[in-house]
N, C-alpha and C. Protein backbone atom coordinates (compact mmCIF):
# COMPACT_ATOMS: atom_id res chain seq x y z
N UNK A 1 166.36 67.55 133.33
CA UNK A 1 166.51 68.86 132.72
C UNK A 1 165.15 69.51 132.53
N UNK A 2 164.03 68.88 132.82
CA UNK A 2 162.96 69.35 132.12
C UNK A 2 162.09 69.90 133.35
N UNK A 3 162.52 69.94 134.75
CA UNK A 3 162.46 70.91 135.57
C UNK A 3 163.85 71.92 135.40
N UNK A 4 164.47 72.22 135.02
CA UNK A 4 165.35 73.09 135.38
C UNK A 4 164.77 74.35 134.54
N UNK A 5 165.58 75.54 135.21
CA UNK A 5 164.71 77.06 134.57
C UNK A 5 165.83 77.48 133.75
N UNK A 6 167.12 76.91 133.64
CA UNK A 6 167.77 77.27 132.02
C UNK A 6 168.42 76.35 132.29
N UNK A 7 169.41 76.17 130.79
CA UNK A 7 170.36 75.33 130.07
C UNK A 7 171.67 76.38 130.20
N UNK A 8 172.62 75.61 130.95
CA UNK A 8 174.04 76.41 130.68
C UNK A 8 174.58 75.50 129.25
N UNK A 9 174.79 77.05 128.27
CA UNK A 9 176.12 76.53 126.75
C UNK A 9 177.16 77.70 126.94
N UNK A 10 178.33 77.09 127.31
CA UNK A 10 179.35 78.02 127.43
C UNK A 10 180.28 77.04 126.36
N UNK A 11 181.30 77.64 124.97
CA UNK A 11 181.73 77.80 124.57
C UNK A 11 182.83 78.42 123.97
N UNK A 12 184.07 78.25 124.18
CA UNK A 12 185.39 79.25 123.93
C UNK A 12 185.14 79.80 122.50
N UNK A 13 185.83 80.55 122.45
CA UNK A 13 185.89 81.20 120.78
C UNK A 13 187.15 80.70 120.07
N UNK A 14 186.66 80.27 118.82
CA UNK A 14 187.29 79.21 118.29
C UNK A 14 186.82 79.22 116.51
N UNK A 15 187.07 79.07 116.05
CA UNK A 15 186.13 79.50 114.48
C UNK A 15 185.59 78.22 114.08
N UNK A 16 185.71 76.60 114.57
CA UNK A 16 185.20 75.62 114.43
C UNK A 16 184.01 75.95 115.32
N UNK A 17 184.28 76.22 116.39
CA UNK A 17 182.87 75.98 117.78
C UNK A 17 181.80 77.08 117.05
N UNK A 18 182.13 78.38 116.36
CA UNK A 18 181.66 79.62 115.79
C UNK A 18 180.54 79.01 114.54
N UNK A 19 180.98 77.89 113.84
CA UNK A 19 180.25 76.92 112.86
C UNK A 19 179.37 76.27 113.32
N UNK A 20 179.40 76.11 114.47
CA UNK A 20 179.44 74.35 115.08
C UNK A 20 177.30 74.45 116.11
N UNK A 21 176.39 73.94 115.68
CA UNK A 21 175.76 73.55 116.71
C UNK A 21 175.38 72.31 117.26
N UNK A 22 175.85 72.45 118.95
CA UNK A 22 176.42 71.19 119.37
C UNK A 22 175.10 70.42 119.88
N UNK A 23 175.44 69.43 120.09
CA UNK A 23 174.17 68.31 120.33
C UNK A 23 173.74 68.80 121.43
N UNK A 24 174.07 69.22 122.87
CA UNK A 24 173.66 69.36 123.84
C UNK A 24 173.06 71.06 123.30
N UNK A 25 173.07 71.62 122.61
CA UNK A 25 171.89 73.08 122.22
C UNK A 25 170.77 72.29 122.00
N UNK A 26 170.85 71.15 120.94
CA UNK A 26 169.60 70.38 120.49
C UNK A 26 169.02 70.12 121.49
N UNK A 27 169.64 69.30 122.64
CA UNK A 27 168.69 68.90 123.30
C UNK A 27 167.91 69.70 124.31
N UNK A 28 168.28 70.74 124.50
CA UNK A 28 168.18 71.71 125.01
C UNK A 28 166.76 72.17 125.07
N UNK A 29 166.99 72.63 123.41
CA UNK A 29 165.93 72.69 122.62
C UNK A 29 164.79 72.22 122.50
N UNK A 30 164.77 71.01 122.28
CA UNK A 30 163.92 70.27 122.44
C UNK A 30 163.03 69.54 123.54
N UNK A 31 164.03 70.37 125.13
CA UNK A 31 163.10 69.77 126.17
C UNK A 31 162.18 71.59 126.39
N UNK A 32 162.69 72.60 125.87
CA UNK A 32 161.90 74.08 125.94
C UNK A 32 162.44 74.49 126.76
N UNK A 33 163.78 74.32 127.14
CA UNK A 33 164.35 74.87 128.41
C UNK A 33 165.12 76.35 127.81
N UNK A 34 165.15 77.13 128.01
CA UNK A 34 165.82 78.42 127.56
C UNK A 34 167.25 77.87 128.33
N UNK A 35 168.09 78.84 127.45
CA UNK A 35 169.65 78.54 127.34
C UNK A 35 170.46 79.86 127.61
N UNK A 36 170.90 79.78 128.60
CA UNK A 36 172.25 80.62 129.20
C UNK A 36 173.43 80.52 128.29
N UNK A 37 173.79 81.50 127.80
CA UNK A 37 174.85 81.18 126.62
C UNK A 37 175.68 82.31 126.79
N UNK A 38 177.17 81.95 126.98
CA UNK A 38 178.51 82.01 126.63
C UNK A 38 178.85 81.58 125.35
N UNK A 39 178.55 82.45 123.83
CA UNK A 39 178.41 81.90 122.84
C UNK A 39 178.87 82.97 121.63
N UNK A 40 179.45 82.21 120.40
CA UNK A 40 179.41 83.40 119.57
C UNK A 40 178.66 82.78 118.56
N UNK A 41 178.88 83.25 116.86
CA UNK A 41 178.82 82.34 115.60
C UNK A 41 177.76 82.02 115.69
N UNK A 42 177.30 81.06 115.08
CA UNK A 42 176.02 80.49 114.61
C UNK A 42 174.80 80.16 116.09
N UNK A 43 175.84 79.79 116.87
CA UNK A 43 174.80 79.40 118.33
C UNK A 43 174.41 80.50 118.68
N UNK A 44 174.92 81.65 118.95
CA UNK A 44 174.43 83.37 119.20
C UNK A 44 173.52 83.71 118.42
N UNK A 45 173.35 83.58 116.94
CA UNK A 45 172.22 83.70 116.39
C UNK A 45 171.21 82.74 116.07
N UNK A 46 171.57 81.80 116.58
CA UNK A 46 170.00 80.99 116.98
C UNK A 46 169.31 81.51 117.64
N UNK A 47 170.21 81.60 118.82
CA UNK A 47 169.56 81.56 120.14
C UNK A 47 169.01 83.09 120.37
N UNK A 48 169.38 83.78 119.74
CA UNK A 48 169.24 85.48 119.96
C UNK A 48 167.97 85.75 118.86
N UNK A 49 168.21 85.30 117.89
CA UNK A 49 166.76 85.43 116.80
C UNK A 49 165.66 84.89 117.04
N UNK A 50 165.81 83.18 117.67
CA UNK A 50 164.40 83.06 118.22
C UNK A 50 163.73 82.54 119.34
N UNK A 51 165.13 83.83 120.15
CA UNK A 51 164.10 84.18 121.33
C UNK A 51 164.55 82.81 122.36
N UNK A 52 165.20 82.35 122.25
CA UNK A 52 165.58 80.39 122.83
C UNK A 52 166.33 81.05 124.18
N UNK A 53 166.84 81.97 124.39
CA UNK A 53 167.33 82.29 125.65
C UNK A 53 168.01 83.74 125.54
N UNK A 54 169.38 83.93 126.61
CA UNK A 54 169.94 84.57 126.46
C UNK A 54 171.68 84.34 126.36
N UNK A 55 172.50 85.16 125.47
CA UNK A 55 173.50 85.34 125.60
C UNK A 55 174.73 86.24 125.66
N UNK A 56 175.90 86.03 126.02
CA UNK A 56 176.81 87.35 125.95
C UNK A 56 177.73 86.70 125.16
N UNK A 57 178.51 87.76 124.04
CA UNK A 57 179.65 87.59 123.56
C UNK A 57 180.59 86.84 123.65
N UNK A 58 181.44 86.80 125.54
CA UNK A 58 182.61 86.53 125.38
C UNK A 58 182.35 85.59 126.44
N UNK A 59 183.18 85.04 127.27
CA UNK A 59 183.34 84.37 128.57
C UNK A 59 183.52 85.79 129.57
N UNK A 60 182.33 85.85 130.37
CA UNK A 60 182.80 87.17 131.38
C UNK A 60 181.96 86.61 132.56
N UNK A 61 182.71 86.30 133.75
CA UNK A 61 181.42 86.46 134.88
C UNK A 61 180.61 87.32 135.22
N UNK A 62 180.80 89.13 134.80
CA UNK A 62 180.23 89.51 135.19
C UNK A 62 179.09 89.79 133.52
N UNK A 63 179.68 89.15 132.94
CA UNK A 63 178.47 89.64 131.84
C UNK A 63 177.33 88.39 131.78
N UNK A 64 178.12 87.16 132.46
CA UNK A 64 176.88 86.34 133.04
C UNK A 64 176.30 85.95 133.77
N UNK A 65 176.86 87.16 134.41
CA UNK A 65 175.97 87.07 136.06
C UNK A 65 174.87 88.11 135.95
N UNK A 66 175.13 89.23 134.82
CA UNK A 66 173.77 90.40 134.27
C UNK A 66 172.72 89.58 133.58
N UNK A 67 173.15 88.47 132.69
CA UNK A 67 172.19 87.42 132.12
C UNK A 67 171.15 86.59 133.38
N UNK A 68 172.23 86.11 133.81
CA UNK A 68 171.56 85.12 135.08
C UNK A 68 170.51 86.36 136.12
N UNK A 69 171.11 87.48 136.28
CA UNK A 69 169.71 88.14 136.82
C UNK A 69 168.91 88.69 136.13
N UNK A 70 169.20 89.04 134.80
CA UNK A 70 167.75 89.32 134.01
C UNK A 70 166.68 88.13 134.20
N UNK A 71 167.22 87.00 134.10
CA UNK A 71 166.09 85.89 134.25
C UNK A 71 165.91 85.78 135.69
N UNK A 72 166.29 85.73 136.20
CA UNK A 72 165.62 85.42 137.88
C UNK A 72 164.84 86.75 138.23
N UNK A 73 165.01 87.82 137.62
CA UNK A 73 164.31 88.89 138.35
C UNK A 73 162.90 89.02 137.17
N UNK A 74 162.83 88.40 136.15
CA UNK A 74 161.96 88.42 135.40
C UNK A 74 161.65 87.52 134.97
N UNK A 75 160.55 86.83 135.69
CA UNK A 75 160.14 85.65 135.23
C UNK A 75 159.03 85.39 134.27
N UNK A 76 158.96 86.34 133.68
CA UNK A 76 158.16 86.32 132.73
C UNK A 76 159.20 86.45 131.10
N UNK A 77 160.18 86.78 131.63
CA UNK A 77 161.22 86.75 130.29
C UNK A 77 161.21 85.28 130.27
N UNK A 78 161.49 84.61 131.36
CA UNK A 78 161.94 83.10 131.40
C UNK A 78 160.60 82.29 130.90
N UNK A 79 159.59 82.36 131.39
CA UNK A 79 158.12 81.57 130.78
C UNK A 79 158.23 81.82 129.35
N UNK A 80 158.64 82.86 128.74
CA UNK A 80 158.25 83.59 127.17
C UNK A 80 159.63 82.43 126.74
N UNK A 81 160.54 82.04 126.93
CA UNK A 81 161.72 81.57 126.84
C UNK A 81 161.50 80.03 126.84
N UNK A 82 160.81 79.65 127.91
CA UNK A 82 160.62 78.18 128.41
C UNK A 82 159.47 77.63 127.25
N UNK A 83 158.55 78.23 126.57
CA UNK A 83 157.29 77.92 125.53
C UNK A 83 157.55 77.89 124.07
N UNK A 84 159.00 78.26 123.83
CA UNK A 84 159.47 77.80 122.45
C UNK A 84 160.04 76.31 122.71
N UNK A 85 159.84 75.76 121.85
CA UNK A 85 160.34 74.37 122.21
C UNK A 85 160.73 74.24 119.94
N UNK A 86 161.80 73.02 120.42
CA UNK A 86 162.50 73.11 118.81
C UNK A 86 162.52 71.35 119.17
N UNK A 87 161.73 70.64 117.65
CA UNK A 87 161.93 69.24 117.92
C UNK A 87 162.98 68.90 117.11
């Protein structure tokens, strides 16, 4: 994982998963890999406040296929993304 240029977290909406941060965000986290997120609840505002990646609302391909090319066409979003690291 610690070559890869993001972390897929896709998550249904659910009001437990909305509570919930799951072990695989941690580890995520902790290798500095920015995170592709299909996310709501508490994981959306991690990940959206500091900066740990990007995400959309709901489950949409096309709203994560606008994510997936913001980062490939800007790789400087992704470096700014990849240099937070959470132990």
């Amino acid at each position: 994982m610690i070559n890869a240029d993001a972390a897929l977290l896709i998550l249904k909406s659910n009001p437990v998963f909305d509570m919930t941060i799951p072990a695989k965000l941690q580890t995520y986290l902790s290798c500095g890999c920015p995170v592709l997120g299909c996310v709501q609840g508490i994981c959306k505002k991690l990940i959206d406040e500091n900066k740990l990646g990007l995400t959309t609302d709901i489950i949409s391909v096309p709203e994560f296929v606008k994510v997936c090319k913001l980062l490939m066409n800007n790789r400087n979003v992704l470096k700014e993304y990849s240099q937070i690291k959470y132990y």
